[in-house]
N, C-alpha and C. Protein backbone atom coordinates (compact mmCIF):
# COMPACT_ATOMS: atom_id res chain seq x y z
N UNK A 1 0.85 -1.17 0.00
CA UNK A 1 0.00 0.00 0.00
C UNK A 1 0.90 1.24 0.00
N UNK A 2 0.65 2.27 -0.73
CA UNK A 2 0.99 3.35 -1.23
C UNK A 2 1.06 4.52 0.48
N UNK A 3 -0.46 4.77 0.19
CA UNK A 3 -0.90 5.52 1.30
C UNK A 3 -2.07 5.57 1.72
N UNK A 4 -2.61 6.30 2.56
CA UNK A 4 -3.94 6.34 3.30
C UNK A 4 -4.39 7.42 3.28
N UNK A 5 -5.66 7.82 2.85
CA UNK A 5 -6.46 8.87 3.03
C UNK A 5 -7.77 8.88 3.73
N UNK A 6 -7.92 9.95 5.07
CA UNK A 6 -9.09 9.43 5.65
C UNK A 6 -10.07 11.19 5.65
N UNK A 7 -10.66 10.96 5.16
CA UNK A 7 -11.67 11.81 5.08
C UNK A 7 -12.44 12.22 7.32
N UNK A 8 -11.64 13.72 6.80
CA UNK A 8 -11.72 14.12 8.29
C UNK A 8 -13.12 15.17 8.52
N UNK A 9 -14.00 14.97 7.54
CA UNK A 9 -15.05 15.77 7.64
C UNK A 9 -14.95 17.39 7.18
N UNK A 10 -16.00 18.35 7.08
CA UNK A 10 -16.20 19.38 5.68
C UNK A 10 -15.31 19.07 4.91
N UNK A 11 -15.58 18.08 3.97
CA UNK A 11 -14.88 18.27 2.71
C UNK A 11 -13.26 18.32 2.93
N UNK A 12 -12.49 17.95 4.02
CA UNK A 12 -11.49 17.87 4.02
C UNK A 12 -10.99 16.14 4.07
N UNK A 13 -9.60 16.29 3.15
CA UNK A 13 -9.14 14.46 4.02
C UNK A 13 -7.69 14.83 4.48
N UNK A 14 -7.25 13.73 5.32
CA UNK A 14 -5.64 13.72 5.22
C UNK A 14 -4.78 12.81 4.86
N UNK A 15 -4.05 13.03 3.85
CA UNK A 15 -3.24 12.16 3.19
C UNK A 15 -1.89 11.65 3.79
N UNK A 16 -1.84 10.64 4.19
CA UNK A 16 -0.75 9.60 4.58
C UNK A 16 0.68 8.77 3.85
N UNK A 17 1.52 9.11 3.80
CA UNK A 17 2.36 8.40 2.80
C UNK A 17 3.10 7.67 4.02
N UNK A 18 2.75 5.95 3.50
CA UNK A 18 3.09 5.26 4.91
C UNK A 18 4.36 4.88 4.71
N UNK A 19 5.07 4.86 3.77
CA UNK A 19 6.78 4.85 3.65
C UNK A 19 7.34 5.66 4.68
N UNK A 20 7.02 7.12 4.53
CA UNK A 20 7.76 7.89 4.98
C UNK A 20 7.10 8.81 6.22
N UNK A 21 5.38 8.77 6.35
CA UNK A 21 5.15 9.50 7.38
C UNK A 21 4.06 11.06 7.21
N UNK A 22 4.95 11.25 6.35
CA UNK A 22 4.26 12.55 5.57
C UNK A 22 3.13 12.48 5.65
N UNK A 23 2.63 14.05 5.88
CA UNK A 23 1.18 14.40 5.50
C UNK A 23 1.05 15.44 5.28
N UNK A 24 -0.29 15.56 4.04
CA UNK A 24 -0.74 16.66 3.46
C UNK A 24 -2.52 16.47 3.82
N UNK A 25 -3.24 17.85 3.97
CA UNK A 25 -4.50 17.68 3.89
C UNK A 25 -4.81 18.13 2.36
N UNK A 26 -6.08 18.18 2.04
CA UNK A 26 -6.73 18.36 1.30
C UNK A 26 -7.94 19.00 1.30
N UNK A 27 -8.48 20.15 0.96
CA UNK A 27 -10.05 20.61 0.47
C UNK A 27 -10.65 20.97 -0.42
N UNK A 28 -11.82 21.24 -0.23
CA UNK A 28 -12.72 21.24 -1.37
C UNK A 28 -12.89 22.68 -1.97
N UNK A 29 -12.80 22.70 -2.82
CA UNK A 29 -12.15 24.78 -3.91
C UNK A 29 -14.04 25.24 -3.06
N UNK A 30 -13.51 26.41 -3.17
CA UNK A 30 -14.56 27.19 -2.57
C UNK A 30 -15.38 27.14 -3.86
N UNK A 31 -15.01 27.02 -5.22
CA UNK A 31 -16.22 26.69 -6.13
C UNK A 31 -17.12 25.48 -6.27
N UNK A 32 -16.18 24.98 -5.42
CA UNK A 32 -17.37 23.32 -4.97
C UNK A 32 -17.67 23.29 -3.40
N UNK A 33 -18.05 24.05 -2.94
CA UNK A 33 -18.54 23.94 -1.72
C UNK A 33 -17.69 23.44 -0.25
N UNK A 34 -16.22 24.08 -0.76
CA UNK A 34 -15.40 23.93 0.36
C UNK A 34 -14.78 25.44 0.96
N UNK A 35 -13.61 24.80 1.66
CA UNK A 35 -13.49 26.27 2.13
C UNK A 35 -11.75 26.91 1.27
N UNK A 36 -11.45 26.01 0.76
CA UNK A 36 -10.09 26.03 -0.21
C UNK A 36 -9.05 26.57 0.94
N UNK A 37 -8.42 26.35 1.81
CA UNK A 37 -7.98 26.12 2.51
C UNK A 37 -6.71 25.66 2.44
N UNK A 38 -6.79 24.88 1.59
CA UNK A 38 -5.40 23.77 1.16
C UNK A 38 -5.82 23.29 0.01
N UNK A 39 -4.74 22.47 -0.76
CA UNK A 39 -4.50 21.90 -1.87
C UNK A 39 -5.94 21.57 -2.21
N UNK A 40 -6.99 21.37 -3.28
CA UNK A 40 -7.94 20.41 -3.85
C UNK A 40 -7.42 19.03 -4.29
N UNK A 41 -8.25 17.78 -4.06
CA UNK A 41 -7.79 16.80 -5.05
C UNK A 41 -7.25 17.19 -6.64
N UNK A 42 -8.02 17.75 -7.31
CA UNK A 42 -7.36 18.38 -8.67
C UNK A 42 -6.50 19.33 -8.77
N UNK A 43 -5.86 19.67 -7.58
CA UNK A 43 -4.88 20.83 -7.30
C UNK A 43 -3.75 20.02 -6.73
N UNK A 44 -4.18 18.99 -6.41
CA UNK A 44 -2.69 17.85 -6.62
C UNK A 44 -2.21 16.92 -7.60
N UNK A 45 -3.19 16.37 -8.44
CA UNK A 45 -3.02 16.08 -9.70
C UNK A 45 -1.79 17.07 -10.56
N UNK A 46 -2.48 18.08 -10.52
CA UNK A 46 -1.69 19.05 -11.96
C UNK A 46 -0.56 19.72 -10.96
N UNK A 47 -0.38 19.61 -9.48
CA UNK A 47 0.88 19.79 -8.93
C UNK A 47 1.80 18.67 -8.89
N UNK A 48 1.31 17.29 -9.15
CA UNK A 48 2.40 16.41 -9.31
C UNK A 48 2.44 15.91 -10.83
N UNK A 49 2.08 16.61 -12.15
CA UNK A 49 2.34 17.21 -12.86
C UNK A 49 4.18 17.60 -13.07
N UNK A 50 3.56 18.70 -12.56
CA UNK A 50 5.11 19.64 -12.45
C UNK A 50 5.96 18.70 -11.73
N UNK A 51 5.82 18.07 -10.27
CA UNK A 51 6.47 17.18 -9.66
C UNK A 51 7.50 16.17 -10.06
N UNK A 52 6.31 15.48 -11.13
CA UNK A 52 7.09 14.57 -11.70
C UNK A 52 8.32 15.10 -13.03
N UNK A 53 7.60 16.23 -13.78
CA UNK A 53 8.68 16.64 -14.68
C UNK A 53 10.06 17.20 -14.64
N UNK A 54 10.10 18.09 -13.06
CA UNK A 54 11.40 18.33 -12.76
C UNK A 54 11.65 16.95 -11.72
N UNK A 55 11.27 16.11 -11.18
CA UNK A 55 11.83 14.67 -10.78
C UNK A 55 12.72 14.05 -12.21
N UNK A 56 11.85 13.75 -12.88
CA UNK A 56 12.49 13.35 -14.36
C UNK A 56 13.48 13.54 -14.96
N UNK A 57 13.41 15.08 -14.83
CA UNK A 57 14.76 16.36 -15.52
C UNK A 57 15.91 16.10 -14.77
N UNK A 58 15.61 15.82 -12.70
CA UNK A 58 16.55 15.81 -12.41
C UNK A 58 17.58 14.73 -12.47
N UNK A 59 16.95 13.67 -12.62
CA UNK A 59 17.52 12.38 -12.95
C UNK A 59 17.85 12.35 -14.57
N UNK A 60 17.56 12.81 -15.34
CA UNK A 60 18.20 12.85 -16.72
C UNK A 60 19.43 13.45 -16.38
N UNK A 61 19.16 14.56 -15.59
CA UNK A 61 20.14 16.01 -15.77
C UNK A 61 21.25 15.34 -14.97
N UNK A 62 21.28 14.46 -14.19
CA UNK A 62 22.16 13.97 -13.01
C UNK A 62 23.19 12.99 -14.04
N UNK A 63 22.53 12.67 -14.88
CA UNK A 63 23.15 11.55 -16.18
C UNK A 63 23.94 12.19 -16.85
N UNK A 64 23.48 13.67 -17.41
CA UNK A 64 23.88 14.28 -18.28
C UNK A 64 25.05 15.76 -17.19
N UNK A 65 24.93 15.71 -15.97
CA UNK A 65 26.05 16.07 -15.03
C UNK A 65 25.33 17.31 -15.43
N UNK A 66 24.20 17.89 -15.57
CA UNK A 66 23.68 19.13 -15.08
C UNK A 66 23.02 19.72 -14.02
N UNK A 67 23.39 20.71 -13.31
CA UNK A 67 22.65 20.79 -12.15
C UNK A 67 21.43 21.49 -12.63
N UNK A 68 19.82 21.06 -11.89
CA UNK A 68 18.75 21.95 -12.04
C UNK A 68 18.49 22.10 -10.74
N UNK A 69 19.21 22.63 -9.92
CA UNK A 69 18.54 22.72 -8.77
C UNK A 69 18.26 24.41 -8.64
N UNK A 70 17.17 24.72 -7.97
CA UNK A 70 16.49 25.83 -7.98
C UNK A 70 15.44 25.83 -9.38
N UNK A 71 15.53 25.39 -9.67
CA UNK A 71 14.60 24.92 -11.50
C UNK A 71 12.96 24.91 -10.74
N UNK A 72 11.87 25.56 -10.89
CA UNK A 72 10.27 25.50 -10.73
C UNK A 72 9.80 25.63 -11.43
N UNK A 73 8.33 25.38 -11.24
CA UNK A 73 6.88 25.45 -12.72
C UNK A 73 6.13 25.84 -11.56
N UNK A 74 5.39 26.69 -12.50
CA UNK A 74 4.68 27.61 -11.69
C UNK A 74 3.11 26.83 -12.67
N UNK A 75 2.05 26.15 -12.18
CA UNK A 75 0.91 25.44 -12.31
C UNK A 75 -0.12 26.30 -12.35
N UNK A 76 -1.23 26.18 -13.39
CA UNK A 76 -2.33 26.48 -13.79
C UNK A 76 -3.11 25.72 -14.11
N UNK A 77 -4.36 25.17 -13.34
CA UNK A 77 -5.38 24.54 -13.91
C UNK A 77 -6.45 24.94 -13.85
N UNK A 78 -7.10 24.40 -14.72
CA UNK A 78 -8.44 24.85 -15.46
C UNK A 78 -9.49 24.13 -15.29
N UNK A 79 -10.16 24.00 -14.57
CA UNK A 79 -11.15 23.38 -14.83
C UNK A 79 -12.85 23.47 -16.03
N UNK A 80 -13.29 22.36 -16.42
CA UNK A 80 -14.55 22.47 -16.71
C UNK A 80 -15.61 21.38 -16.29
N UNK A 81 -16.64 21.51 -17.03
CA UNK A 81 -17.82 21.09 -15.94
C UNK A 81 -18.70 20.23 -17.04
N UNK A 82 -19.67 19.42 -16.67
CA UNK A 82 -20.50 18.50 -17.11
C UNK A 82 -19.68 17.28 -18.35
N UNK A 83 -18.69 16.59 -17.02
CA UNK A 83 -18.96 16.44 -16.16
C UNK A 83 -17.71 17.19 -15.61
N UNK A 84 -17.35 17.72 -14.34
CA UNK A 84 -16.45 18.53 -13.41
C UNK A 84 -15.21 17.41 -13.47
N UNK A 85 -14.11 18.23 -14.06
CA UNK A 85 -13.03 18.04 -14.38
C UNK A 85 -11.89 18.81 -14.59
N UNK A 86 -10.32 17.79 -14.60
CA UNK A 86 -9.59 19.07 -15.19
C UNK A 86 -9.73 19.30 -16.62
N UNK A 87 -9.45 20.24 -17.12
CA UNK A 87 -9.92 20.42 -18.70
C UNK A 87 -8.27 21.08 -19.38
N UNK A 88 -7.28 21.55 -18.64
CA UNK A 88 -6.14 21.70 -18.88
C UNK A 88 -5.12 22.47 -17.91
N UNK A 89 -3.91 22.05 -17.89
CA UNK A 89 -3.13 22.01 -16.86
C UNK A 89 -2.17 23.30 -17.80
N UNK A 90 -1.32 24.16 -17.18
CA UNK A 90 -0.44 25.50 -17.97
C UNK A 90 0.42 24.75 -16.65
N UNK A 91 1.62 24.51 -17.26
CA UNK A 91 3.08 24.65 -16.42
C UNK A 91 3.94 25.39 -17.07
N UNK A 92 4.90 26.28 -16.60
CA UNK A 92 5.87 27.36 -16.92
C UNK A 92 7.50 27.21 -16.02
N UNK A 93 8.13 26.52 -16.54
CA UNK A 93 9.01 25.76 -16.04
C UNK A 93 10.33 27.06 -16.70
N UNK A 94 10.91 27.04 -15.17
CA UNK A 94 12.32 28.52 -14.91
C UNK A 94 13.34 27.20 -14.81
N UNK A 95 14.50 27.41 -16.09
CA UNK A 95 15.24 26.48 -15.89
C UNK A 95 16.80 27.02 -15.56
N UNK A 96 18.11 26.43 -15.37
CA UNK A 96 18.99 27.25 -16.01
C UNK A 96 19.50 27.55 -16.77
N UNK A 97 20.07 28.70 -17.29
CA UNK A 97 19.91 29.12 -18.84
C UNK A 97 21.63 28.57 -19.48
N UNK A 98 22.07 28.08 -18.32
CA UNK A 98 23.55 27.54 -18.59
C UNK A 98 23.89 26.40 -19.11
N UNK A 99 22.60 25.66 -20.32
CA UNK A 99 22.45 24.27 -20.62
C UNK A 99 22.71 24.28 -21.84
N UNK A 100 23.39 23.70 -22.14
CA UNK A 100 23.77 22.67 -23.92
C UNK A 100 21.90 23.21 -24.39
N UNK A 101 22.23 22.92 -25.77
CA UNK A 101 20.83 23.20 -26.59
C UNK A 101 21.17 21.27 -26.91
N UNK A 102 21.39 20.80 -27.08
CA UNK A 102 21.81 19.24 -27.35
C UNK A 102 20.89 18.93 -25.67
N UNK A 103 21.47 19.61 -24.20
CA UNK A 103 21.02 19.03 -23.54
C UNK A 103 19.66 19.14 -22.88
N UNK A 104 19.21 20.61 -23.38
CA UNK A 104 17.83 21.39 -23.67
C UNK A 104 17.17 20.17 -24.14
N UNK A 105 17.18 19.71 -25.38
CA UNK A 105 15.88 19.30 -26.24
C UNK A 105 16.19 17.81 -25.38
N UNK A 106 17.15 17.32 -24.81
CA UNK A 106 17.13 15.70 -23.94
C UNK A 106 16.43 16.12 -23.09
N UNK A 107 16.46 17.09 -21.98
CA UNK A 107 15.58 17.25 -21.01
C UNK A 107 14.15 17.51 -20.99
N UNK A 108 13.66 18.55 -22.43
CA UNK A 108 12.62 18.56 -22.47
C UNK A 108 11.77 17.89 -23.27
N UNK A 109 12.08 16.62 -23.83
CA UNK A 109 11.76 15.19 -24.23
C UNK A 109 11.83 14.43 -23.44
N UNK A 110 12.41 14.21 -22.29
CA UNK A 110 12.14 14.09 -20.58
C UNK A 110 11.15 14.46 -20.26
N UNK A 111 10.77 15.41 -20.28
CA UNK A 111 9.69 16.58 -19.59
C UNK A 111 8.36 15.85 -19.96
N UNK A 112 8.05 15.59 -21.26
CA UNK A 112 7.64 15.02 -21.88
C UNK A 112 6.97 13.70 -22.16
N UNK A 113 7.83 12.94 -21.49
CA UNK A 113 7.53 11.66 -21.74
C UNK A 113 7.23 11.13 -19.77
N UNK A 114 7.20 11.96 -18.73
CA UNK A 114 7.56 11.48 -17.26
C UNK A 114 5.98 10.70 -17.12
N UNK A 115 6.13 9.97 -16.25
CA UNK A 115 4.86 8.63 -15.81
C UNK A 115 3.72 9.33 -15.62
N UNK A 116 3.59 10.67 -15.18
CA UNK A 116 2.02 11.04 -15.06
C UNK A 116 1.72 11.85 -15.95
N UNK A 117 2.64 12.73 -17.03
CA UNK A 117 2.58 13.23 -18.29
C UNK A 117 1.77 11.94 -19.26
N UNK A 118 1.91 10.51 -18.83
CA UNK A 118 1.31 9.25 -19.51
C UNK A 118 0.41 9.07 -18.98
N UNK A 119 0.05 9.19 -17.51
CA UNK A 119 -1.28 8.64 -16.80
C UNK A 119 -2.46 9.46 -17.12
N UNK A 120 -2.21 10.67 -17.44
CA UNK A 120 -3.51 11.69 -17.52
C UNK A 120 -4.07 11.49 -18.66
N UNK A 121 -5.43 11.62 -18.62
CA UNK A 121 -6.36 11.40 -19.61
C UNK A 121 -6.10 11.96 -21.09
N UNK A 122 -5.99 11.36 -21.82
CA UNK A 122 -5.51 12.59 -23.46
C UNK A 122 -6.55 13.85 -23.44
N UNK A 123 -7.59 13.91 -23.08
CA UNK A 123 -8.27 15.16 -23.30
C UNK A 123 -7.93 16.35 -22.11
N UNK A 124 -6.86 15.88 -21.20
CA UNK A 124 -6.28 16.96 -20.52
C UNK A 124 -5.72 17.79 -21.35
N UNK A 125 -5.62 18.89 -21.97
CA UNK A 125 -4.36 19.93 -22.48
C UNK A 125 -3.71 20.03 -21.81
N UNK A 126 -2.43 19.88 -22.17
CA UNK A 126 -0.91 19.82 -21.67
C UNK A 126 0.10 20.66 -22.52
N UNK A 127 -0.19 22.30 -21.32
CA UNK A 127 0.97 23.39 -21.99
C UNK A 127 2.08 23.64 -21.09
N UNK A 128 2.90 23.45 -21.63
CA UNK A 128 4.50 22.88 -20.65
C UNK A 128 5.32 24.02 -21.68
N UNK A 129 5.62 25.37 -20.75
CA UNK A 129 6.26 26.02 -21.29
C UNK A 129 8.37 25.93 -20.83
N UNK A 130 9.14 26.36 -21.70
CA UNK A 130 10.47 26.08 -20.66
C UNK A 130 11.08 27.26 -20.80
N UNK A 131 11.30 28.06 -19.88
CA UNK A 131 12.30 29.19 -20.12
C UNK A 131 13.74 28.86 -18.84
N UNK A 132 14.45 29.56 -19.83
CA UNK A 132 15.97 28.56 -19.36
C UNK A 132 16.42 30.09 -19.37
N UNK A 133 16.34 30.58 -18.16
CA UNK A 133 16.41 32.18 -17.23
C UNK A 133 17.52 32.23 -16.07
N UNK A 134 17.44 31.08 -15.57
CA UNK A 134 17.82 31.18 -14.05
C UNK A 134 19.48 31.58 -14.24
């Protein structure tokens, strides 16, 4: 087992990762009848999103002996309705600008291809911008 989530009442749960201990809560967006408070279930989706793509990058980049550390995506999701969903995710990924163009297009074919970039539904839109600033 992964983890545990126990639904702690208004629309909140708390999430358990029994490896390690960790916890995050969760609520419901004040457009669905919560108090948004903390993360939404669909506000962790399209945050481990981004999660997984600089996870990915960093393990390519560790191959390829680049550092990305300080590297973020700044997350946008969108929702729509009937039925209530995500309808598209905007990530804007600050990289450093001190990278090979050879090692640019490896990383962001990385970016690209990471396990939940595959798990999400194809009718998610997926805009993954990269500016290489830092």
């Amino acid at each position: 087992m992964t983890s545990k989530v126990t639904y702690t009442g208004e629309l909140r749960t708390t999430c358990e990762h029994l490896r390690s201990g960790d916890t995050f809560i969760t609520d419901a967006p004040v457009d669905n009848n919560g108090l948004g408070q903390a993360f939404s279930p669909t506000d962790t989706v399209a945050t481990g999103l981004a999660s997984c793509i600089l996870t990915m990058m960093g393990i390519k980049a560790n191959g390829l002996e680049v550092d990305l550390s300080n590297a973020t995506a700044e997350v946008t999701k969108h929702m729509a309705s009937e039925p209530r969903r995500i309808s598209k995710i905007e990530l804007v990924l600050s990289l450093p600008s001190n990278i090979s163009d050879k090692n640019r297009k490896i990383l962001i074919h990385t970016a690209n291809t990471c396990p939940v970039h595959h798990s999400l539904h194809p009718d998610i839109e997926k805009i993954i911008s990269f500016n290489w600033v830092q």
